[in-house]
C-alpha atoms as a PDB file:
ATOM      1  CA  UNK A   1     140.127  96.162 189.410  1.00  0.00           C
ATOM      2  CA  UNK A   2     140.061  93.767 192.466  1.00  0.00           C
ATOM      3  CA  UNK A   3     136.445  92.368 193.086  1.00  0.00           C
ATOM      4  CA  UNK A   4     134.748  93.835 196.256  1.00  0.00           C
ATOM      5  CA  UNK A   5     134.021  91.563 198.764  1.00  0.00           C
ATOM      6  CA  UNK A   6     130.194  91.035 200.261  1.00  0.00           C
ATOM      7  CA  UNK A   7     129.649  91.852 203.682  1.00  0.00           C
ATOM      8  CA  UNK A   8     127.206  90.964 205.902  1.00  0.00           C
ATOM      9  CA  UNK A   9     124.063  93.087 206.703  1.00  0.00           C
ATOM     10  CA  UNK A  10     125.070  95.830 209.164  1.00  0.00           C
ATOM     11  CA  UNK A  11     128.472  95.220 208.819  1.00  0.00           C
ATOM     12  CA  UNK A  12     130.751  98.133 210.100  1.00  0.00           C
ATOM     13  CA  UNK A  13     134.564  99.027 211.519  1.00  0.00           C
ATOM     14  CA  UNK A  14     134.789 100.945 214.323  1.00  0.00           C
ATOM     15  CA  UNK A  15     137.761 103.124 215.592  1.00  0.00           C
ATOM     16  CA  UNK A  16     137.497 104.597 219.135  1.00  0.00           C
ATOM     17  CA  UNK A  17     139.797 106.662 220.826  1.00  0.00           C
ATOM     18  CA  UNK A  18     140.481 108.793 224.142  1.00  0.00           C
ATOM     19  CA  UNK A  19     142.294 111.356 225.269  1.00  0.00           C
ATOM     20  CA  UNK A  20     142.758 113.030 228.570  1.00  0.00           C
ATOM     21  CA  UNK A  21     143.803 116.480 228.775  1.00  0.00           C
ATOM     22  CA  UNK A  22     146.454 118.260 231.279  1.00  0.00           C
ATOM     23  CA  UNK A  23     144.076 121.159 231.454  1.00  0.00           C
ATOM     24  CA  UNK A  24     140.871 122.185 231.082  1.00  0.00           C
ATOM     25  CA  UNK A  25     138.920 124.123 228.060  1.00  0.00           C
ATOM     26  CA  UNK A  26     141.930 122.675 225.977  1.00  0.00           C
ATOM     27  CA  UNK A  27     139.819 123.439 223.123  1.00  0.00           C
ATOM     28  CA  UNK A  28     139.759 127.519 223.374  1.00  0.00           C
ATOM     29  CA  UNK A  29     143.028 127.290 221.836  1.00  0.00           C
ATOM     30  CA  UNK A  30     143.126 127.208 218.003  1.00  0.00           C
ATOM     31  CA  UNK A  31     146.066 124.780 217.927  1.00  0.00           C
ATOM     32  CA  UNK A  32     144.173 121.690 218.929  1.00  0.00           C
ATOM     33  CA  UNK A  33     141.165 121.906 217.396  1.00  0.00           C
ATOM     34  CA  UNK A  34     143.168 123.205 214.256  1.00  0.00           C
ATOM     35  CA  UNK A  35     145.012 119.982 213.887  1.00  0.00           C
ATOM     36  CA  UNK A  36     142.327 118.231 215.020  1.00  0.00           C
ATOM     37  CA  UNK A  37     140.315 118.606 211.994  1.00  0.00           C
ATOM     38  CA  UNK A  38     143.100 119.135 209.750  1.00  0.00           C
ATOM     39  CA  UNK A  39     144.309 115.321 210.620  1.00  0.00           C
ATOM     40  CA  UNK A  40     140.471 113.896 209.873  1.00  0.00           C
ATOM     41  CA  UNK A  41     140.511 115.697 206.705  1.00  0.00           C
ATOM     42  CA  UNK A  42     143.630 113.707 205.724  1.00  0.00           C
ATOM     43  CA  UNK A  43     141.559 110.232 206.538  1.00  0.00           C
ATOM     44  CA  UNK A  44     140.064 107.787 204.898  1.00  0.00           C
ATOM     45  CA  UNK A  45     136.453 109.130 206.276  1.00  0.00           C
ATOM     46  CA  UNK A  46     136.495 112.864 205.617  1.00  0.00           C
ATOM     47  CA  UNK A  47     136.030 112.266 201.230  1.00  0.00           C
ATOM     48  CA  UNK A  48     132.593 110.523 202.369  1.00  0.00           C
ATOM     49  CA  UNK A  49     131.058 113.289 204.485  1.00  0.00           C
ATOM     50  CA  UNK A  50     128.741 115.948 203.336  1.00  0.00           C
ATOM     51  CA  UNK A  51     126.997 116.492 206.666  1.00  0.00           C
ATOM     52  CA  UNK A  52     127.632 118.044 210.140  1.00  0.00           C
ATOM     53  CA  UNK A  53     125.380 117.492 213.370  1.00  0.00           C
ATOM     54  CA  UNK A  54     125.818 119.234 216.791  1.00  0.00           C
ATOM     55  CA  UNK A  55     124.718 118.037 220.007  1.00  0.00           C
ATOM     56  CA  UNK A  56     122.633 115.018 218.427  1.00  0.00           C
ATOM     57  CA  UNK A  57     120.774 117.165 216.240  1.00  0.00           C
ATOM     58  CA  UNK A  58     120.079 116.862 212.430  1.00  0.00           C
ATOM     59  CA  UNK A  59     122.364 118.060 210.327  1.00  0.00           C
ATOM     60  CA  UNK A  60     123.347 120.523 207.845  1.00  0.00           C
ATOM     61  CA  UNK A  61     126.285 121.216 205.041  1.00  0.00           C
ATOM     62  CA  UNK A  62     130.005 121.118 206.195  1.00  0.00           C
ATOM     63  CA  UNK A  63     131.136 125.032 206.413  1.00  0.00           C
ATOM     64  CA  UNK A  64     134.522 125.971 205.161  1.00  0.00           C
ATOM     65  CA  UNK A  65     137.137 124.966 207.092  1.00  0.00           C
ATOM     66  CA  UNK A  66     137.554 128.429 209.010  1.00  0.00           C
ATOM     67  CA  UNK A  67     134.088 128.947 210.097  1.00  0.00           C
ATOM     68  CA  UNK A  68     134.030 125.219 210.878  1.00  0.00           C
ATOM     69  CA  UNK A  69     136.558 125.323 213.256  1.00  0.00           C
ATOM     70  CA  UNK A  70     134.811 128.884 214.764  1.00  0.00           C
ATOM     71  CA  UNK A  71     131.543 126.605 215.253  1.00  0.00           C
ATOM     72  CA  UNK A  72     133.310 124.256 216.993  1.00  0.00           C
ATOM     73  CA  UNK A  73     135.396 126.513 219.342  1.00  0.00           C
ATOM     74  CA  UNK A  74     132.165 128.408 220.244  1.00  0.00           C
ATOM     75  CA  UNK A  75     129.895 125.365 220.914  1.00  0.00           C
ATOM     76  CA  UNK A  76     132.438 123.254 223.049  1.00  0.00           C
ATOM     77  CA  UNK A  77     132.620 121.458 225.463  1.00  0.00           C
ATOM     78  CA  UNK A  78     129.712 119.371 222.314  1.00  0.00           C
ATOM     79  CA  UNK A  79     129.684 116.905 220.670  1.00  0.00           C
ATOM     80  CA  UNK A  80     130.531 117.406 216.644  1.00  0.00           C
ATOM     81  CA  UNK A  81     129.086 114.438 213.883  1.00  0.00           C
ATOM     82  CA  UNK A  82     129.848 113.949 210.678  1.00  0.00           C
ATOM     83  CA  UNK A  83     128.496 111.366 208.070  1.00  0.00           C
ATOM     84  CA  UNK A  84     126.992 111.686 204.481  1.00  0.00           C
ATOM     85  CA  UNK A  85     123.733 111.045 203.375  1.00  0.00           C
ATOM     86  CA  UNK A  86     120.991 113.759 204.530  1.00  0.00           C
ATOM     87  CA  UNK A  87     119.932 115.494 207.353  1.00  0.00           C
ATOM     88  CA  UNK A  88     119.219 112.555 209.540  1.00  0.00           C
ATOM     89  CA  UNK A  89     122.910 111.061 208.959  1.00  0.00           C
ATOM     90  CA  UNK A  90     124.860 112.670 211.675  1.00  0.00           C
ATOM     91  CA  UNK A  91     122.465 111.008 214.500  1.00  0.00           C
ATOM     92  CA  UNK A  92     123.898 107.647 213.274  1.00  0.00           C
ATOM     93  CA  UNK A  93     120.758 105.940 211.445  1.00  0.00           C
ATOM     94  CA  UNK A  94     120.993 102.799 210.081  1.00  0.00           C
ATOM     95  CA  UNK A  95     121.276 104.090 206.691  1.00  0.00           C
ATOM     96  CA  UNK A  96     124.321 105.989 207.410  1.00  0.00           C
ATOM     97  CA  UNK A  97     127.084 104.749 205.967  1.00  0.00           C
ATOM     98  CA  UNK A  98     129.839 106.635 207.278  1.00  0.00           C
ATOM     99  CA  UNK A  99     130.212 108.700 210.991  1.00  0.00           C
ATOM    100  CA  UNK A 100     132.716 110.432 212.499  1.00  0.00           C
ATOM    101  CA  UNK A 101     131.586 111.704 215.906  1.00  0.00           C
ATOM    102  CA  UNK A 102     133.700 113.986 218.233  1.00  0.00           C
ATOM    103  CA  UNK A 103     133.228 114.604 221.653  1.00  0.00           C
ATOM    104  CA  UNK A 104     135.018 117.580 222.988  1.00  0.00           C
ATOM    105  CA  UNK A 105     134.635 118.093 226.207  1.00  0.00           C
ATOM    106  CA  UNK A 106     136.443 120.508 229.163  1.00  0.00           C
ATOM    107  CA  UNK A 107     138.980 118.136 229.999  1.00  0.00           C
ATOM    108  CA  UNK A 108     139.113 115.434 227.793  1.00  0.00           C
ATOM    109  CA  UNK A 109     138.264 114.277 223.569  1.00  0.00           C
ATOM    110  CA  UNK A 110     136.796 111.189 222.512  1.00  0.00           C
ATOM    111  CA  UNK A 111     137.135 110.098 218.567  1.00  0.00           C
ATOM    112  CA  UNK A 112     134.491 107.652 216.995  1.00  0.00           C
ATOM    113  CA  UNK A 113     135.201 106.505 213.311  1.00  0.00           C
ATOM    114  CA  UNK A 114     133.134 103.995 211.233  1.00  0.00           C
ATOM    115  CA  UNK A 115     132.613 102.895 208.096  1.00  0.00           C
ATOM    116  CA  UNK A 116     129.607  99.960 206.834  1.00  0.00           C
ATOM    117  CA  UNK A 117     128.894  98.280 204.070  1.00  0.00           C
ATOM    118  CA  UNK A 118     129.657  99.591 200.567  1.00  0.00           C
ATOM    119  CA  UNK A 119     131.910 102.803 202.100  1.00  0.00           C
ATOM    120  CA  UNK A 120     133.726  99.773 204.397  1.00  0.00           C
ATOM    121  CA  UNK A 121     134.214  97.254 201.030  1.00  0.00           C
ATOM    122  CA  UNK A 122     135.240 100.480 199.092  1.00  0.00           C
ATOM    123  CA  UNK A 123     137.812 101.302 201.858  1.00  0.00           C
ATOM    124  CA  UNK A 124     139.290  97.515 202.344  1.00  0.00           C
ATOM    125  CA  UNK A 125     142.324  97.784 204.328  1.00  0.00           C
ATOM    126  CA  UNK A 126     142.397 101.376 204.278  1.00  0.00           C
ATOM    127  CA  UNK A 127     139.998 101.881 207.395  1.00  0.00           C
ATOM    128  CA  UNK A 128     142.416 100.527 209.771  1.00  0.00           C
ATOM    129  CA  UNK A 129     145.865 101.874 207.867  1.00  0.00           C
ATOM    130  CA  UNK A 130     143.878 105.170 207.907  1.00  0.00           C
ATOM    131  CA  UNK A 131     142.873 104.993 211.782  1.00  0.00           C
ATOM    132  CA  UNK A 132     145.948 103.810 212.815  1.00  0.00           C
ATOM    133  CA  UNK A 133     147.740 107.128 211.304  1.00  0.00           C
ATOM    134  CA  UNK A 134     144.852 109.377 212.580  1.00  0.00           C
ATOM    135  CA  UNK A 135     144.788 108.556 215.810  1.00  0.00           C
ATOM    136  CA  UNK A 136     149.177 108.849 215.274  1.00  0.00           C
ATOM    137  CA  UNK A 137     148.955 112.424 214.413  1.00  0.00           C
ATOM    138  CA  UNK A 138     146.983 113.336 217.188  1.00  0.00           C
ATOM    139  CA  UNK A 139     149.139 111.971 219.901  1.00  0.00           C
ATOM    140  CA  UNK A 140     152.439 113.792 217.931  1.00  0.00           C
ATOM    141  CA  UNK A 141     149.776 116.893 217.827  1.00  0.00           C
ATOM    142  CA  UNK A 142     148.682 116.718 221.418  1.00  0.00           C
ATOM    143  CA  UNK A 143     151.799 115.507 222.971  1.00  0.00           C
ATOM    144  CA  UNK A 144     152.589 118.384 225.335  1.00  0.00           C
ATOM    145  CA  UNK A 145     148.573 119.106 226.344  1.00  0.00           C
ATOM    146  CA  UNK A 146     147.333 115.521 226.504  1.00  0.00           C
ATOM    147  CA  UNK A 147     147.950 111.867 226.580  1.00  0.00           C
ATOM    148  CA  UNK A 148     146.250 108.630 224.816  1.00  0.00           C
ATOM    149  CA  UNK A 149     144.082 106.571 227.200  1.00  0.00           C
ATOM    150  CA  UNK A 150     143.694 103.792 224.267  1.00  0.00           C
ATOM    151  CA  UNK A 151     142.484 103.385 221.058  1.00  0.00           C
ATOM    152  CA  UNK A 152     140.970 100.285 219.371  1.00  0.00           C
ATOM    153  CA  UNK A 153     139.099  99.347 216.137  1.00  0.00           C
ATOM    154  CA  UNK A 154     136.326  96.555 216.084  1.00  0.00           C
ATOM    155  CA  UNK A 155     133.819  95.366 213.706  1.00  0.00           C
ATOM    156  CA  UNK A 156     130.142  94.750 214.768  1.00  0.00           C
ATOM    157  CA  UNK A 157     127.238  93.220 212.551  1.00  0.00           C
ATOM    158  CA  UNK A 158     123.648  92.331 212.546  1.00  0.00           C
ATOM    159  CA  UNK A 159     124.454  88.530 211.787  1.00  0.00           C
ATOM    160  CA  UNK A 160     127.412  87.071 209.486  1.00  0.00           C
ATOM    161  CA  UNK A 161     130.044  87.710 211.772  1.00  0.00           C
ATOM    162  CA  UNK A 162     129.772  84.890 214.322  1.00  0.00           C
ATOM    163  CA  UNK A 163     132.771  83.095 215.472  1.00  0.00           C
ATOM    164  CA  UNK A 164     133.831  80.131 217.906  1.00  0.00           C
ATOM    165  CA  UNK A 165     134.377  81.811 221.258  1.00  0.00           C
ATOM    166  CA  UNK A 166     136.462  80.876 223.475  1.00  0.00           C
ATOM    167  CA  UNK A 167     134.998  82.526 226.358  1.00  0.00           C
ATOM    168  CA  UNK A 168     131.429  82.949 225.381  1.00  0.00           C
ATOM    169  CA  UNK A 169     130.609  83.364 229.431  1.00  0.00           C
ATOM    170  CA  UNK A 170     132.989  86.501 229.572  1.00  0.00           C
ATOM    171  CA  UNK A 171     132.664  90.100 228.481  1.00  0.00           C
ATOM    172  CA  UNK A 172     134.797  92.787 229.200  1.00  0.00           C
ATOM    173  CA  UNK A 173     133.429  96.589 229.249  1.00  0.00           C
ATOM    174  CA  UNK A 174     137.159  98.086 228.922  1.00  0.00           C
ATOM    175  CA  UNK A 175     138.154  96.407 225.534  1.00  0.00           C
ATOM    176  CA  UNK A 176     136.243  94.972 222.776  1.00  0.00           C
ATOM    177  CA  UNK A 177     137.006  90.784 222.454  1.00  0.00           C
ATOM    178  CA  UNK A 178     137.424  91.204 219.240  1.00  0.00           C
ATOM    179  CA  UNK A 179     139.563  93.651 218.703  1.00  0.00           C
ATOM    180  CA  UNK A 180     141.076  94.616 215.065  1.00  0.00           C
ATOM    181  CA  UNK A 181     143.719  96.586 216.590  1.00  0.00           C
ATOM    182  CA  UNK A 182     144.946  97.985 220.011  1.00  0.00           C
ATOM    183  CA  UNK A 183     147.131 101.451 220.195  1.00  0.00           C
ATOM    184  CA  UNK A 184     148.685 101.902 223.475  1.00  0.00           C
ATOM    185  CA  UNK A 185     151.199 104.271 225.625  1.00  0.00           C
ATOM    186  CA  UNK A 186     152.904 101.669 227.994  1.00  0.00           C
ATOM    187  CA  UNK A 187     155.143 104.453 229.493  1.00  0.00           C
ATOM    188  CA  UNK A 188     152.591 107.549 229.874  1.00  0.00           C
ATOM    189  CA  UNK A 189     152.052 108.480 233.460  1.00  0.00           C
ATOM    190  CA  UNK A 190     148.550 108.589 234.603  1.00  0.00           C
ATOM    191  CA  UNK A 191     146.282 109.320 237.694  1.00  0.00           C
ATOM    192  CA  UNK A 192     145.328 107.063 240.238  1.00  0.00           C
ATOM    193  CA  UNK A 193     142.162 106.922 238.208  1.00  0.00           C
ATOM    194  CA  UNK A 194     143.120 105.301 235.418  1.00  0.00           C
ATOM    195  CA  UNK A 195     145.942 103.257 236.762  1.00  0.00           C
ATOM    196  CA  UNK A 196     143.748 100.213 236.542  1.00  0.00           C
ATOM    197  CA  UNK A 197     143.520 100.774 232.422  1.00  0.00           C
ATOM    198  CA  UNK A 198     147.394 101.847 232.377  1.00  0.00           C
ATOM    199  CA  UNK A 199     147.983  98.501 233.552  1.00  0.00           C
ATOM    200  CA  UNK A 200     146.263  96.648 231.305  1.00  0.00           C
ATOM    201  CA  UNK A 201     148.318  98.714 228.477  1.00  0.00           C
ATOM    202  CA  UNK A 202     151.425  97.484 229.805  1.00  0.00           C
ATOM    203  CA  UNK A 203     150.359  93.849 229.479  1.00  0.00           C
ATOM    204  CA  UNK A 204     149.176  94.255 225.813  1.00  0.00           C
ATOM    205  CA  UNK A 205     152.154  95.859 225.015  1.00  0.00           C
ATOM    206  CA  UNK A 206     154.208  93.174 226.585  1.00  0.00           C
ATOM    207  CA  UNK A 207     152.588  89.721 227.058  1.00  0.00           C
ATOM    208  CA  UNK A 208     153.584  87.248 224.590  1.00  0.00           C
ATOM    209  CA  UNK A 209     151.976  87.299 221.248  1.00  0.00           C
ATOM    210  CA  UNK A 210     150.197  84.460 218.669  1.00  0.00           C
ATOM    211  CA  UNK A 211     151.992  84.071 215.616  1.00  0.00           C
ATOM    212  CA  UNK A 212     148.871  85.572 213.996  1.00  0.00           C
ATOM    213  CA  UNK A 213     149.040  88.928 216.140  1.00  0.00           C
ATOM    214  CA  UNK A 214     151.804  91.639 215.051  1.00  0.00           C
ATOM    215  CA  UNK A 215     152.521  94.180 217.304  1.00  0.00           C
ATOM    216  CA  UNK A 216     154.562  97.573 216.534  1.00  0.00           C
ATOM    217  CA  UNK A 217     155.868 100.398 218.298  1.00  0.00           C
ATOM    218  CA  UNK A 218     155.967 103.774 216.609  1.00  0.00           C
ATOM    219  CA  UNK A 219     156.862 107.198 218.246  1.00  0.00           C
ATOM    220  CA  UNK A 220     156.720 105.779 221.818  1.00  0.00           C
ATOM    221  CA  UNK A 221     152.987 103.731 221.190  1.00  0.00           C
ATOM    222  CA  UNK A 222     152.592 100.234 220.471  1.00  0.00           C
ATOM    223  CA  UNK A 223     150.283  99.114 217.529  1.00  0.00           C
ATOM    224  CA  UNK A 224     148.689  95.292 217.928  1.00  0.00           C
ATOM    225  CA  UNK A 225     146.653  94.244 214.849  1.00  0.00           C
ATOM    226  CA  UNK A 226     145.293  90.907 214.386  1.00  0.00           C
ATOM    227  CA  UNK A 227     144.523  91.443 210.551  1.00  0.00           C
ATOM    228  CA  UNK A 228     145.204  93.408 207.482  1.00  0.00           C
ATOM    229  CA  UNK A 229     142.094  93.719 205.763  1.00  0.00           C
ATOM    230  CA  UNK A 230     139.091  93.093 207.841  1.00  0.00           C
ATOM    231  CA  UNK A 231     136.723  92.809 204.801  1.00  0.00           C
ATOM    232  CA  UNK A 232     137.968  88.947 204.789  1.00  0.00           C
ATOM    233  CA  UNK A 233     135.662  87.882 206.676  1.00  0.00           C
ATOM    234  CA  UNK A 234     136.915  84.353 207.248  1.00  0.00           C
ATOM    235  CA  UNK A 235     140.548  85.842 208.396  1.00  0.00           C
ATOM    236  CA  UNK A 236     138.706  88.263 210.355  1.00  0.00           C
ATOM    237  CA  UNK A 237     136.304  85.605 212.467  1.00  0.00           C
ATOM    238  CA  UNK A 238     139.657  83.414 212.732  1.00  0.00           C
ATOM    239  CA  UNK A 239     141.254  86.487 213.763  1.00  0.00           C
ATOM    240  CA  UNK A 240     138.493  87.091 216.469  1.00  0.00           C
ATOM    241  CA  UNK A 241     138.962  84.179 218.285  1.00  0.00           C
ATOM    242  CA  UNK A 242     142.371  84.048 218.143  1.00  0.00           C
ATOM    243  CA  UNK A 243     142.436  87.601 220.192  1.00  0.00           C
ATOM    244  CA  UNK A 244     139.907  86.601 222.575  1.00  0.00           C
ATOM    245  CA  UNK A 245     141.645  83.699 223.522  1.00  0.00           C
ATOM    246  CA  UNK A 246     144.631  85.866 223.601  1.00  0.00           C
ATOM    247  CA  UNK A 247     143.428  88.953 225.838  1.00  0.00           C
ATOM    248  CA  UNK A 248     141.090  87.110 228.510  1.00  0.00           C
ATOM    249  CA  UNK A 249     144.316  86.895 230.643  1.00  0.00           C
ATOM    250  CA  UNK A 250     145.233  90.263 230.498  1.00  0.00           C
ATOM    251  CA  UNK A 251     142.125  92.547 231.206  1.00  0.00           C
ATOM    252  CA  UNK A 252     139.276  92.792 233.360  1.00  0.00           C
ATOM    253  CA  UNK A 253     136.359  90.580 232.602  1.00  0.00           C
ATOM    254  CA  UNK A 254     132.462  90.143 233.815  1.00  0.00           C
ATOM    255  CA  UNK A 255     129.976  87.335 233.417  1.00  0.00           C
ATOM    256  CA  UNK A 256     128.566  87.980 230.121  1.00  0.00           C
ATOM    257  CA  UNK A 257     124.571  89.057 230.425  1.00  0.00           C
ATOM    258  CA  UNK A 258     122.340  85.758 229.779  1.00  0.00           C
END
């Protein structure tokens, strides 16, 4: 059996994904929350949970899947967590080890995955493989009701992940710098609302790429990952830097807080 690697203190992948919906209460339905659920249960996450939280409130045990999905439909527009560990793990402690939060609301879903520490080193590679076909089968799921805004995964740490940036005056509050992956819809049409983030989808799906970067399409999305496993940490910090040099250009950026 491979040897784990050690991570730093804190250390955790993100995924984060959005959704906007053609109508509203998309959720009274059973189709969408139905598949919903029935696509986290196939990830990498849903073997670590034991807990569900509602509304950022301590949680209890995970019912069966058909009164789970009746809690759901009757408590939405809410937000849904789930992690293992006790009570106090779906309102994302520092203990928690692995969260998936959902937050279904009239007219549109957010999705936020993560795993840290000894669930993350378990999961290797397998936390972005996994996220990559979650968020997947939800856009096949969804693809007459709603449309992917983006989706990204990023890692985040106490200390032990510092890199060389190349922009350490910059900060962007659309993407995260250091990105593991990007999943984008360069065709989707969108409101005048969100035209601003559409365009920035078009350029990552387009501008030229690193030699480092790959970048995939699949069922109409493109897929940009900078690394396979992000466990290795030195690929990964390499990786970081290499992204941020690469994005700067192509999204909206602020003067980093002092």
């Amino acid at each position: 059996m491979p040897k784990r690697r050690a991570t730093p203190s804190g250390f955790s992948v993100h995924w984060l994904a959005w959704w906007r919906f053609q109508q509203r209460d998309w959720y009274a339905a059973p189709e969408p929350l139905a598949a919903l659920v029935e696509a986290v249960q196939r990830s990498v996450y849903w073997p670590h949970m034991n807990r569900m939280g509602i509304g950022f409130k301590k949680g209890g045990e995970i019912p069966p899947k058909p009164a789970l999905l009746q809690a759901m439909r009757s408590k939405s527009p809410g937000v849904f967590s789930f992690a293992r560990g006790d009570a106090d793990a779906p309102t994302w402690g520092d203990a928690t080890q692995c969260l998936v939060r959902m937050d279904v609301m009239r007219s549109y879903f957010s999705l936020q995955c993560m795993l840290r520490e000894n669930a993350l080193a378990a999961a290797g590679a397998a936390c972005l493989d996994s996220g990559i076909e979650l968020v997947l089968e939800l856009r096949r799921a969804w693809a007459d009701i709603a449309y992917l805004q983006y989706a990204e995964s990023f890692p985040a740490a106490k200390t032990g992940l510092e890199y060389t940036r190349p922009h350490p005056n910059l900060m962007s509050n659309s993407r995260s710098l250091c990105a593991l992956v990007h999943i984008v819809d360069p065709d989707v049409v969108v409101g005048e609302d969100e035209a601003w983030r559409q365009a920035e989808n078009v350029r990552l799906a387009t501008a030229k790429l690193p030699k480092s970067i790959s970048r995939v399409q699949r069922d109409g999305a493109t897929i940009i990952r900078t690394v396979s496993d992000p466990t290795d940490l030195t690929k990964l910090r390499r990786a970081a830097a290499t992204h941020e040099r690469w994005i700067v250009p192509l999204i909206e950026t602020l003067p980093a807080d002092e």
